[in-house]
N, C-alpha and C. Protein backbone atom coordinates (compact mmCIF):
# COMPACT_ATOMS: atom_id res chain seq x y z
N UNK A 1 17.47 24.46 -9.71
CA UNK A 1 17.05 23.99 -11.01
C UNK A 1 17.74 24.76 -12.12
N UNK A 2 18.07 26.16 -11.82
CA UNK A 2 18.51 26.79 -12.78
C UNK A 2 19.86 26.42 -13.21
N UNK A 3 20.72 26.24 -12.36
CA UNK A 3 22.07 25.08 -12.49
C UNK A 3 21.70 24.30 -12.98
N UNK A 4 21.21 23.33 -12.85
CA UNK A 4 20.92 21.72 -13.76
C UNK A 4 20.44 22.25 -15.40
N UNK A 5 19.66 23.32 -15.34
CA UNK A 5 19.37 23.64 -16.94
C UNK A 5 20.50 23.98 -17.68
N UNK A 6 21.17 24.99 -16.36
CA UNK A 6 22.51 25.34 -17.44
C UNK A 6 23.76 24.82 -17.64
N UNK A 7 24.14 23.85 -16.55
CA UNK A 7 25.08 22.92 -16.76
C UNK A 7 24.30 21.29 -18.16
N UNK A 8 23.19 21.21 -18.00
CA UNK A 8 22.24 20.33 -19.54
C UNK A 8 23.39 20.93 -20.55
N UNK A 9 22.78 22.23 -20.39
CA UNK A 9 22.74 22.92 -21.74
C UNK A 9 24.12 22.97 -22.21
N UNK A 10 25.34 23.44 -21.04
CA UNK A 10 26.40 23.79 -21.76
C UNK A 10 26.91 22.65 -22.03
N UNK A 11 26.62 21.59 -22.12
CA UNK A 11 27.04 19.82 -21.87
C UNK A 11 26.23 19.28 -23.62
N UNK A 12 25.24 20.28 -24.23
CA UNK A 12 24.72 20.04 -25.73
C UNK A 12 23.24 19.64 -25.36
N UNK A 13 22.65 19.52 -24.33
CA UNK A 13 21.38 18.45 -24.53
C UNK A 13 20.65 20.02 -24.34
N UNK A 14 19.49 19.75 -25.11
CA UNK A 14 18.33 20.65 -25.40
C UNK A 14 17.57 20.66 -23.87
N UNK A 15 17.40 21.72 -23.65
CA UNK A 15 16.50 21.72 -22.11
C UNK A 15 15.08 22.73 -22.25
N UNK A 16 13.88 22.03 -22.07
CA UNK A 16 12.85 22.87 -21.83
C UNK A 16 12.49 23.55 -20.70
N UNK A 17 12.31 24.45 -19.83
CA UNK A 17 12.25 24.49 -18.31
C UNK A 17 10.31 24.23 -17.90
N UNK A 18 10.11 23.78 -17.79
CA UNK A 18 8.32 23.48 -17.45
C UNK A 18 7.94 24.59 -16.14
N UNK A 19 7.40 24.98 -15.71
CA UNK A 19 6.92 25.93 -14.71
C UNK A 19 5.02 25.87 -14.20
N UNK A 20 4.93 25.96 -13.12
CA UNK A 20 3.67 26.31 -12.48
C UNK A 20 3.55 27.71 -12.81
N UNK A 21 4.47 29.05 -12.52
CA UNK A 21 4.58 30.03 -12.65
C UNK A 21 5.72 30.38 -12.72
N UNK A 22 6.02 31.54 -13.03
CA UNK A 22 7.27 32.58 -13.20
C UNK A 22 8.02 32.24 -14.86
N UNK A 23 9.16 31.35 -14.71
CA UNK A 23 9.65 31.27 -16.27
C UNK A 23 9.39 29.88 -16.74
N UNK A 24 10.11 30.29 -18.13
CA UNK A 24 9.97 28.87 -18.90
C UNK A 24 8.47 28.30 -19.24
N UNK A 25 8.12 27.24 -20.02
CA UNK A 25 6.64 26.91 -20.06
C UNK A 25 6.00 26.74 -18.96
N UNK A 26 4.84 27.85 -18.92
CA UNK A 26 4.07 27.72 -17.94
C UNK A 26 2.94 26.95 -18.37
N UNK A 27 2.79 26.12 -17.35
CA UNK A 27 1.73 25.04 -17.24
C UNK A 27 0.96 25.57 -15.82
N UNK A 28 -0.01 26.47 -15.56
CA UNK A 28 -0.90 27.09 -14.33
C UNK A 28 -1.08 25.82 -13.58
N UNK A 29 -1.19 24.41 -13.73
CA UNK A 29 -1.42 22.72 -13.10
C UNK A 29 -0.39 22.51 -12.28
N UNK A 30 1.01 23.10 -12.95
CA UNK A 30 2.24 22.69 -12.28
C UNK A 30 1.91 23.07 -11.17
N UNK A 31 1.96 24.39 -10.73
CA UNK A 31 2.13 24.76 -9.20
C UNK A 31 1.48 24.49 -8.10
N UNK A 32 2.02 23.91 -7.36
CA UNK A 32 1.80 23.87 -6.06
C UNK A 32 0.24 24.41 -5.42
N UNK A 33 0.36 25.73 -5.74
CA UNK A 33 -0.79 26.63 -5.46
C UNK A 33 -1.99 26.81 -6.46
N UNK A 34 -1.80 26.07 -7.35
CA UNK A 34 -2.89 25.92 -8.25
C UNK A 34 -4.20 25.80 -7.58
N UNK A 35 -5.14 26.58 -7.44
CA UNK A 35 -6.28 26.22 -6.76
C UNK A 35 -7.12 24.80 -6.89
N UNK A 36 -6.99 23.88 -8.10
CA UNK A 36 -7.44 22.66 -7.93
C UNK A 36 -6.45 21.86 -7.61
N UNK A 37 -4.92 22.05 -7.09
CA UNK A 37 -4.42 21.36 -6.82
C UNK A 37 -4.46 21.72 -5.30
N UNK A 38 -4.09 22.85 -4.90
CA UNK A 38 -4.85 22.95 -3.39
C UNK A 38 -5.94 22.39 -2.73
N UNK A 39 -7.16 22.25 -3.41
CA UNK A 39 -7.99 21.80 -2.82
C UNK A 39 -7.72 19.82 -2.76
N UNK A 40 -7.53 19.85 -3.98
CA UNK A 40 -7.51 18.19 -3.88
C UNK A 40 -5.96 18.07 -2.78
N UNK A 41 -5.40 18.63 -2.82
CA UNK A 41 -4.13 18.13 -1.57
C UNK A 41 -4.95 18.61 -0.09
N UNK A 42 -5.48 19.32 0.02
CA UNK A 42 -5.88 19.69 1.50
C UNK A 42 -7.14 18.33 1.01
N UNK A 43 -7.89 17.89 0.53
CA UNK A 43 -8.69 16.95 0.76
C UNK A 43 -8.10 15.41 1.19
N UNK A 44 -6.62 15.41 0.36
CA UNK A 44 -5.87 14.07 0.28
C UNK A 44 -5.45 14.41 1.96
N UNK A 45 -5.05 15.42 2.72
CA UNK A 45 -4.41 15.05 3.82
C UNK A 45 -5.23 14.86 5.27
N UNK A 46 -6.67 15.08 4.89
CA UNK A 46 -7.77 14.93 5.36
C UNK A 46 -8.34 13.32 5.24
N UNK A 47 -7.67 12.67 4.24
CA UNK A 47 -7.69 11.11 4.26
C UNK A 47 -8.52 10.83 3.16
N UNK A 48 -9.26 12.03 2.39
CA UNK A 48 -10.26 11.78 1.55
C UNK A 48 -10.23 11.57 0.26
N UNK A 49 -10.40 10.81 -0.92
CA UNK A 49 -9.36 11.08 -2.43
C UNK A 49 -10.78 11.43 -2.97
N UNK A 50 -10.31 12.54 -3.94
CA UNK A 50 -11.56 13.20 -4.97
C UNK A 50 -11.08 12.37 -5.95
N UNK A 51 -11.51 10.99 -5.95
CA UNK A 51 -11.03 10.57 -7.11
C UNK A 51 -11.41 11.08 -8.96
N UNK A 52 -12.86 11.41 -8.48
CA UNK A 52 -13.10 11.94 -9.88
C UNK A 52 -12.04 13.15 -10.50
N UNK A 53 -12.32 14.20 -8.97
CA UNK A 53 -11.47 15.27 -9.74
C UNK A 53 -9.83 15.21 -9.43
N UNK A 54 -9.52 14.15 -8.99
CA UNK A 54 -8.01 13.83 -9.50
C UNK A 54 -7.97 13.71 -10.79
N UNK A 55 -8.27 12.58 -11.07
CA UNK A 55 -7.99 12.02 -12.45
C UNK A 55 -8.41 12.86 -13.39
N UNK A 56 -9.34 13.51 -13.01
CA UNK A 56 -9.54 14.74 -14.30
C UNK A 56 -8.83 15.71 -14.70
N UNK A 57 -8.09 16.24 -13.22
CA UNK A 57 -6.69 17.40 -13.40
C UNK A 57 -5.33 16.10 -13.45
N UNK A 58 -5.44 15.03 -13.35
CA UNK A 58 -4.05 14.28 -13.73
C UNK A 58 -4.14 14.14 -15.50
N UNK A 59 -5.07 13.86 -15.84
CA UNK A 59 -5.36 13.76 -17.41
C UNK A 59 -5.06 15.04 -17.99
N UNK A 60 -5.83 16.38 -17.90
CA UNK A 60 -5.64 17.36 -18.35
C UNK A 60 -3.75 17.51 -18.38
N UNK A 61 -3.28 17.40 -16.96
CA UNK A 61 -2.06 17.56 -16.94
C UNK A 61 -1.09 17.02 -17.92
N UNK A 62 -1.64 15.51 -17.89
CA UNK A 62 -0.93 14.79 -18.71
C UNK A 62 -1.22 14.91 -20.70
N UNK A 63 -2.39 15.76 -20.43
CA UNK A 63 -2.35 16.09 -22.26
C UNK A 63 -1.52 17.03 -22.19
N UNK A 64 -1.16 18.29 -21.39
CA UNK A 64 -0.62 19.11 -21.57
C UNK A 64 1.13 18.90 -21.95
N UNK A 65 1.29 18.34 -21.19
CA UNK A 65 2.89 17.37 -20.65
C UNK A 65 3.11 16.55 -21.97
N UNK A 66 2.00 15.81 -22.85
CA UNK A 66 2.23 15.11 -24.28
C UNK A 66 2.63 16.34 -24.99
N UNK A 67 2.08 17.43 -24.94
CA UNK A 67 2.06 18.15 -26.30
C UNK A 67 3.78 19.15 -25.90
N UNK A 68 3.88 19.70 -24.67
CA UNK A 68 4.95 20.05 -24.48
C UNK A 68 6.27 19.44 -24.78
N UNK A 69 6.06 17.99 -24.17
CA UNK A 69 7.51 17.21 -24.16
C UNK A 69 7.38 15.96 -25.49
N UNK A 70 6.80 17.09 -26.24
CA UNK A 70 6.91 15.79 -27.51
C UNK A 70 8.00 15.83 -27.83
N UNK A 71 8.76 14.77 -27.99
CA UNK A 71 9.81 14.50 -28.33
C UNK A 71 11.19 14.39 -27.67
N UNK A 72 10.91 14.73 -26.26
CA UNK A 72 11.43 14.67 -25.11
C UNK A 72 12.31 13.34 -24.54
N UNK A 73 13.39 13.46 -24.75
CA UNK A 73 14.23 12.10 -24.08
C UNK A 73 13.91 11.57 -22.73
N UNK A 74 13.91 13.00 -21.60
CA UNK A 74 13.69 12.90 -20.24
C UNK A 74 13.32 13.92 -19.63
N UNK A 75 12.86 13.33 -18.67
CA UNK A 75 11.91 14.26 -17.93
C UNK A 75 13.13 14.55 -16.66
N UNK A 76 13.37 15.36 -16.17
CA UNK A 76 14.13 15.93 -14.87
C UNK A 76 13.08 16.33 -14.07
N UNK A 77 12.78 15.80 -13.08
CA UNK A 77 11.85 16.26 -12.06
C UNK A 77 12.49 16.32 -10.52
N UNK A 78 11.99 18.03 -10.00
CA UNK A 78 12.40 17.87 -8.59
C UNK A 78 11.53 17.78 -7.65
N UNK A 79 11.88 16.76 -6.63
CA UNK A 79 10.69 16.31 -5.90
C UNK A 79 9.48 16.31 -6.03
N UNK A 80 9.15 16.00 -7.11
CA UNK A 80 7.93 15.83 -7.57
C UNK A 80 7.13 14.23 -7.16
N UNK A 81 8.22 13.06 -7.69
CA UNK A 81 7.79 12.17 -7.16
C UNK A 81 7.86 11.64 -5.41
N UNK A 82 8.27 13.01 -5.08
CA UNK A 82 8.65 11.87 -3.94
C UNK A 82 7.79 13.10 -2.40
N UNK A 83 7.04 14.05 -3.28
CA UNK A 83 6.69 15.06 -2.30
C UNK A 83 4.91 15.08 -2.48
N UNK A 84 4.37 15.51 -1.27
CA UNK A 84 3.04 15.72 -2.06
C UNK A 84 2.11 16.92 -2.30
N UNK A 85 3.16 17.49 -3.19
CA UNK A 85 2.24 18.87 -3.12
C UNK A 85 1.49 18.97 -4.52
N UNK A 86 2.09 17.92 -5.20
CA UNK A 86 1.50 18.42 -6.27
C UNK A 86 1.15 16.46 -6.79
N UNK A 87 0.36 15.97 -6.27
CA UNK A 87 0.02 14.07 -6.77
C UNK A 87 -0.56 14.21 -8.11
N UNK A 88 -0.92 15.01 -8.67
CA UNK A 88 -2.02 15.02 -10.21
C UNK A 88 -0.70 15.41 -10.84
N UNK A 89 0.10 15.94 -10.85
CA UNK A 89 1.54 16.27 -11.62
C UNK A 89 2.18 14.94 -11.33
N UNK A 90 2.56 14.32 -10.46
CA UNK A 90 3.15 12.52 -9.70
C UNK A 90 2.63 11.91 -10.73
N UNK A 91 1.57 11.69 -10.71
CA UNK A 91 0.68 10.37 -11.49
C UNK A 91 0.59 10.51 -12.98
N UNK A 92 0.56 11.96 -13.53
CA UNK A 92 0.56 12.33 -14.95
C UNK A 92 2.16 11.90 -15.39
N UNK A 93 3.08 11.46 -14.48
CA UNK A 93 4.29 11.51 -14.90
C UNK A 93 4.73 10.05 -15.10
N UNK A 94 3.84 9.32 -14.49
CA UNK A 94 3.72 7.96 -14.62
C UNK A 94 3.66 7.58 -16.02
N UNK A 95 5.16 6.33 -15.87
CA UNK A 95 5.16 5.88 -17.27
C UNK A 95 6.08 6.26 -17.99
N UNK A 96 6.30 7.84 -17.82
CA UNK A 96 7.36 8.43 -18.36
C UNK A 96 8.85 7.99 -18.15
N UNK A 97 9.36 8.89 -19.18
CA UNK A 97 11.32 8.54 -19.05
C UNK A 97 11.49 9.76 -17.92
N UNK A 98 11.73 9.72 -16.67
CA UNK A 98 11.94 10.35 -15.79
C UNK A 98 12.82 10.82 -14.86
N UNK A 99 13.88 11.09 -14.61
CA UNK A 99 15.11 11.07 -13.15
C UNK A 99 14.82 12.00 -12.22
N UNK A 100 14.21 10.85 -11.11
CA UNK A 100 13.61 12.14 -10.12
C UNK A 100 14.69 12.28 -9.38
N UNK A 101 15.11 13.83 -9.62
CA UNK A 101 15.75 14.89 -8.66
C UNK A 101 15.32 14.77 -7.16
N UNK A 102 15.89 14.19 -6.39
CA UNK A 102 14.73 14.09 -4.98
C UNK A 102 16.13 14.27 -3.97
N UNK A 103 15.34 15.14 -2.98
CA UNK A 103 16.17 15.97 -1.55
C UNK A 103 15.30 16.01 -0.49
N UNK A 104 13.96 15.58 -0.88
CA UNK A 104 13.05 15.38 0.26
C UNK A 104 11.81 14.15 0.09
N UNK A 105 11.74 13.71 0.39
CA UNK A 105 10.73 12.59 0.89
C UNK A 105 9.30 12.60 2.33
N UNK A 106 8.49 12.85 1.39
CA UNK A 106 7.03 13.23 2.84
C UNK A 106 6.63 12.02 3.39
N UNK A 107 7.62 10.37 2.62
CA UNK A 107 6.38 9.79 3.87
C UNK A 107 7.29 9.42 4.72
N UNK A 108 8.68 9.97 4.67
CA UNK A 108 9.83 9.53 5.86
C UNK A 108 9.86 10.43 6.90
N UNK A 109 9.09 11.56 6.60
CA UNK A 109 9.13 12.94 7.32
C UNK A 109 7.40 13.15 8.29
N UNK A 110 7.59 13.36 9.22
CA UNK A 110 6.65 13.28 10.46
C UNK A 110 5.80 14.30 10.17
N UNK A 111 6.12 15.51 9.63
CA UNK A 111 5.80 16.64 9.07
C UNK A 111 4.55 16.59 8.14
N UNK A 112 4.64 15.76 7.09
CA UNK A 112 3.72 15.15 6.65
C UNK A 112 3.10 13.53 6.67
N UNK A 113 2.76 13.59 7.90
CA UNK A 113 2.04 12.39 8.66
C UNK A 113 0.77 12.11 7.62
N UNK A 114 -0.03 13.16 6.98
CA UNK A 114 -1.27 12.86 6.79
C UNK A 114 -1.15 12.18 5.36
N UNK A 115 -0.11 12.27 4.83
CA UNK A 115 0.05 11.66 3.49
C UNK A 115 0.62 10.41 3.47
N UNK A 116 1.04 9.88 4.82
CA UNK A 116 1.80 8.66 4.54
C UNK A 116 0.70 7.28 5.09
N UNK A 117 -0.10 7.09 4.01
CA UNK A 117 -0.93 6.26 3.72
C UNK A 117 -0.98 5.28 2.67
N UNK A 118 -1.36 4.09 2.67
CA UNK A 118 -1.45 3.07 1.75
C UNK A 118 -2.87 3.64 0.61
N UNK A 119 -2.44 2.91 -0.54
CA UNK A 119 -3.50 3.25 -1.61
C UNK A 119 -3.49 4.54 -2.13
N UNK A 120 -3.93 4.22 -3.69
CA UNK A 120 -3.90 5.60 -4.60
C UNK A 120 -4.43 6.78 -4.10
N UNK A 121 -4.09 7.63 -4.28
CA UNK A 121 -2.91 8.14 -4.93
C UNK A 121 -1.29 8.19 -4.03
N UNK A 122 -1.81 7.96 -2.37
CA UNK A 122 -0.71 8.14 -1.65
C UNK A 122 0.58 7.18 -1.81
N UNK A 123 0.27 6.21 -2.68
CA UNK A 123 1.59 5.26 -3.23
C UNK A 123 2.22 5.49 -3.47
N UNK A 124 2.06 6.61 -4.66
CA UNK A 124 3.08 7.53 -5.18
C UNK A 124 4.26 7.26 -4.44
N UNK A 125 4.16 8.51 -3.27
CA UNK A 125 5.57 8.78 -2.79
C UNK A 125 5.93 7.58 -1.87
N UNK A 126 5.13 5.99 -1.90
CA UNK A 126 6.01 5.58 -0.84
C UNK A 126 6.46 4.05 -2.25
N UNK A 127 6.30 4.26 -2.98
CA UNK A 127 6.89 3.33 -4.32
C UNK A 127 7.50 3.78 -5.65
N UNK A 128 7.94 3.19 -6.38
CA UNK A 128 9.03 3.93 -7.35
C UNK A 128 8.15 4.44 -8.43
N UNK A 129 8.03 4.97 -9.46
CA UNK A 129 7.03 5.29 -10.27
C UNK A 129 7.92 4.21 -11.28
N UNK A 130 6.84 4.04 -12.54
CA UNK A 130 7.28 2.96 -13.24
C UNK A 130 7.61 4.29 -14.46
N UNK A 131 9.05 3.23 -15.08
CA UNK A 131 9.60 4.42 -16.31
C UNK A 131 10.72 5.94 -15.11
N UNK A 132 10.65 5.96 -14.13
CA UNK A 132 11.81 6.68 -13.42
C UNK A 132 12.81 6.08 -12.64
N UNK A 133 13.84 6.68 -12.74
CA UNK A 133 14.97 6.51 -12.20
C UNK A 133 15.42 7.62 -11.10
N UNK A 134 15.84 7.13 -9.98
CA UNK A 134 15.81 8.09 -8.40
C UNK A 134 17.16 8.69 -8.56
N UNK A 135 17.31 9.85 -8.61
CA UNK A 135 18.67 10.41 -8.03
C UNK A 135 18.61 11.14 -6.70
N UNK A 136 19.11 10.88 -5.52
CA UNK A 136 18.93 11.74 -4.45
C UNK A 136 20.22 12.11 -3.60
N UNK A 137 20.16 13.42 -3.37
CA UNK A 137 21.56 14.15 -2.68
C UNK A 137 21.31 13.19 -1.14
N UNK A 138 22.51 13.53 -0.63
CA UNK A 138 22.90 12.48 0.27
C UNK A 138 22.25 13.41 1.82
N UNK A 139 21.78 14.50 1.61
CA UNK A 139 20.81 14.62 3.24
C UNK A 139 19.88 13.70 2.89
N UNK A 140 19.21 13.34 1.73
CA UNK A 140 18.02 12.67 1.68
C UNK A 140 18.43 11.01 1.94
N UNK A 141 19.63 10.93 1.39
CA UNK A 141 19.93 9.32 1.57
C UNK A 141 20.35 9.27 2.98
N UNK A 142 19.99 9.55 3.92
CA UNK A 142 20.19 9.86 5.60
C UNK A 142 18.16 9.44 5.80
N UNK A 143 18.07 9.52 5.12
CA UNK A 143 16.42 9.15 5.98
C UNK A 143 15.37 8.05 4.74
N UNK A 144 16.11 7.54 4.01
CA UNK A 144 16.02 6.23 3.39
C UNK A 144 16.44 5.05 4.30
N UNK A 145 15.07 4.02 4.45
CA UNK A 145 15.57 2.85 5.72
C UNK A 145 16.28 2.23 4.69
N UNK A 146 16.97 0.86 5.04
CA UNK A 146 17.96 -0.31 4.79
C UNK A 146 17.16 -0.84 3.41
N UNK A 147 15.62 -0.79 3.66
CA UNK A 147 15.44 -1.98 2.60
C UNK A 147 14.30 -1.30 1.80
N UNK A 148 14.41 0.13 1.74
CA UNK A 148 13.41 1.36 0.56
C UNK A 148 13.38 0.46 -0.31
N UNK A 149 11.96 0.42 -1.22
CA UNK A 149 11.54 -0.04 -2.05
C UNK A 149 12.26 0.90 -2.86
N UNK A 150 13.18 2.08 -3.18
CA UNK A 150 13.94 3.11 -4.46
C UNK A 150 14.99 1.96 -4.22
N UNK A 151 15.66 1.46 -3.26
CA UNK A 151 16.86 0.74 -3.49
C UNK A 151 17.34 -0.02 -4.52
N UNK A 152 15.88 -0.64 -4.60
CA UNK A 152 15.69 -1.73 -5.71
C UNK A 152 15.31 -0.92 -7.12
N UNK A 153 15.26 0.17 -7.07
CA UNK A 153 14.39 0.80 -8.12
C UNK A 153 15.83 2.09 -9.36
N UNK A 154 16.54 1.38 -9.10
CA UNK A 154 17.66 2.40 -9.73
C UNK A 154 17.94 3.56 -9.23
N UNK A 155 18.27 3.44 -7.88
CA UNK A 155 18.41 4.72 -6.85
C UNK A 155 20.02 4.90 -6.91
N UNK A 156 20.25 5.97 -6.95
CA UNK A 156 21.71 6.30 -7.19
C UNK A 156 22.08 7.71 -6.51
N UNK A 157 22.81 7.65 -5.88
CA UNK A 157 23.12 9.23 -4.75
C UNK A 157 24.07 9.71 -5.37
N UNK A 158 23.76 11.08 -5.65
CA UNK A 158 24.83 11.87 -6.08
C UNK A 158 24.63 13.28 -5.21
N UNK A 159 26.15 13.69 -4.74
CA UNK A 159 26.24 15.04 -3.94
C UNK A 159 25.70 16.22 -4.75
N UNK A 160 25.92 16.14 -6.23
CA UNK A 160 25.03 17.33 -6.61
C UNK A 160 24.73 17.11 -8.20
N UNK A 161 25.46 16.33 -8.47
CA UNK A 161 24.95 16.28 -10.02
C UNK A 161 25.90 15.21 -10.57
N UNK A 162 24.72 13.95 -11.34
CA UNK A 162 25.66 13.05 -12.04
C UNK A 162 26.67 12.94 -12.61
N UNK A 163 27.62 12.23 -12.93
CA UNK A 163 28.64 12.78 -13.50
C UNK A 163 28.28 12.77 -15.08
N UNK A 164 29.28 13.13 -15.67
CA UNK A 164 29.05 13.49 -17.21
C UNK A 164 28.46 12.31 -17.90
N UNK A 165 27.76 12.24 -18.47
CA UNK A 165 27.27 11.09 -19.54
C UNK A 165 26.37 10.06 -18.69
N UNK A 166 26.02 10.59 -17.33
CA UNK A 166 25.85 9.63 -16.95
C UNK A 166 23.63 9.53 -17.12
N UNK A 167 23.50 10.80 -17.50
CA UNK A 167 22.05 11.10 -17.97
C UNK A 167 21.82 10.53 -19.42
N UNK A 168 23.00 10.38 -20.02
CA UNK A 168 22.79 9.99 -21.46
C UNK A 168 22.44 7.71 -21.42
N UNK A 169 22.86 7.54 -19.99
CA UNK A 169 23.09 6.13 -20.19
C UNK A 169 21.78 5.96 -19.58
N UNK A 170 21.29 6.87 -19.07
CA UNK A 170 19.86 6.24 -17.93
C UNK A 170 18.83 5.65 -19.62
């Protein structure tokens, strides 16, 4: 990620870095290990949806995410949409101007069996989010079948980074 900020940057476009922890705006929701995001993911892979307290940490998330990226062209996200560690960060992103950064995919991967289920919130990762556009390095385009619903969805493989201007046309 730290490449993609600094190749943004030396290219003119303004870059915010968002964070669960360590640098850049920390948002404590982002991470992974967030204790209400822990619990609601160990509940989701158990088959169970807290729907109340999803939507309550997807909302919070998503006020937070208004006030940060006001004014924000695009959102750069890595595997966010397409992983499930963090679905209340997925769904708050819904809607948005987005290019998901994606190198891994959980419902193509056996690994995470317990997430690859029909219905909210597990849709997420097996449909395109509306308002994003897919970029994925080519180990990941190795375990995309023939007829992925991203195919249709402005999926575009790049070995490591779009070419020039090509973030300005999304």
């Amino acid at each position: 990620m730290e490449s993609h900020r600094r190749l943004l940057e030396e290219a003119g476009y303004p870059v915010v870095v968002l964070s669960g922890r360590g640098a850049g705006v920390v948002i404590p929701e982002l991470d992974s290990r967030h204790p209400e995001v822990e619990a609601i993911t160990q509940r989701l892979a158990a088959g169970d949806v807290p729907v109340e307290r999803f939507e309550k940490l997807r909302e919070r998330v998503a006020e937070r995410l208004d006030e940060v990226l006001a004014g924000a062209d695009l959102v750069l996200a890595h595997n966010v949409l397409t992983m499930h560690f963090n679905l209340p960060l997925a769904a708050a992103l819904a809607g948005r101007r987005v290019l998901a950064w994606t190198h891994d995919l959980a419902w193509t991967n056996p690994r995470y069996i317990d997430f690859q289920r029909d219905g909210f919130p597990y849709d997420i990762l097996h449909r395109p989010a509306p308002g994003a556009r897919y970029l994925y390095s080519l180990p990941c385009q190795m375990h995309l079948p023939p007829c992925s619903p991203y195919c249709s969805a402005g999926v575009q493989s790049y070995a490591s980074a779009p070419p020039a201007g090509e973030t300005a046309r999304f």
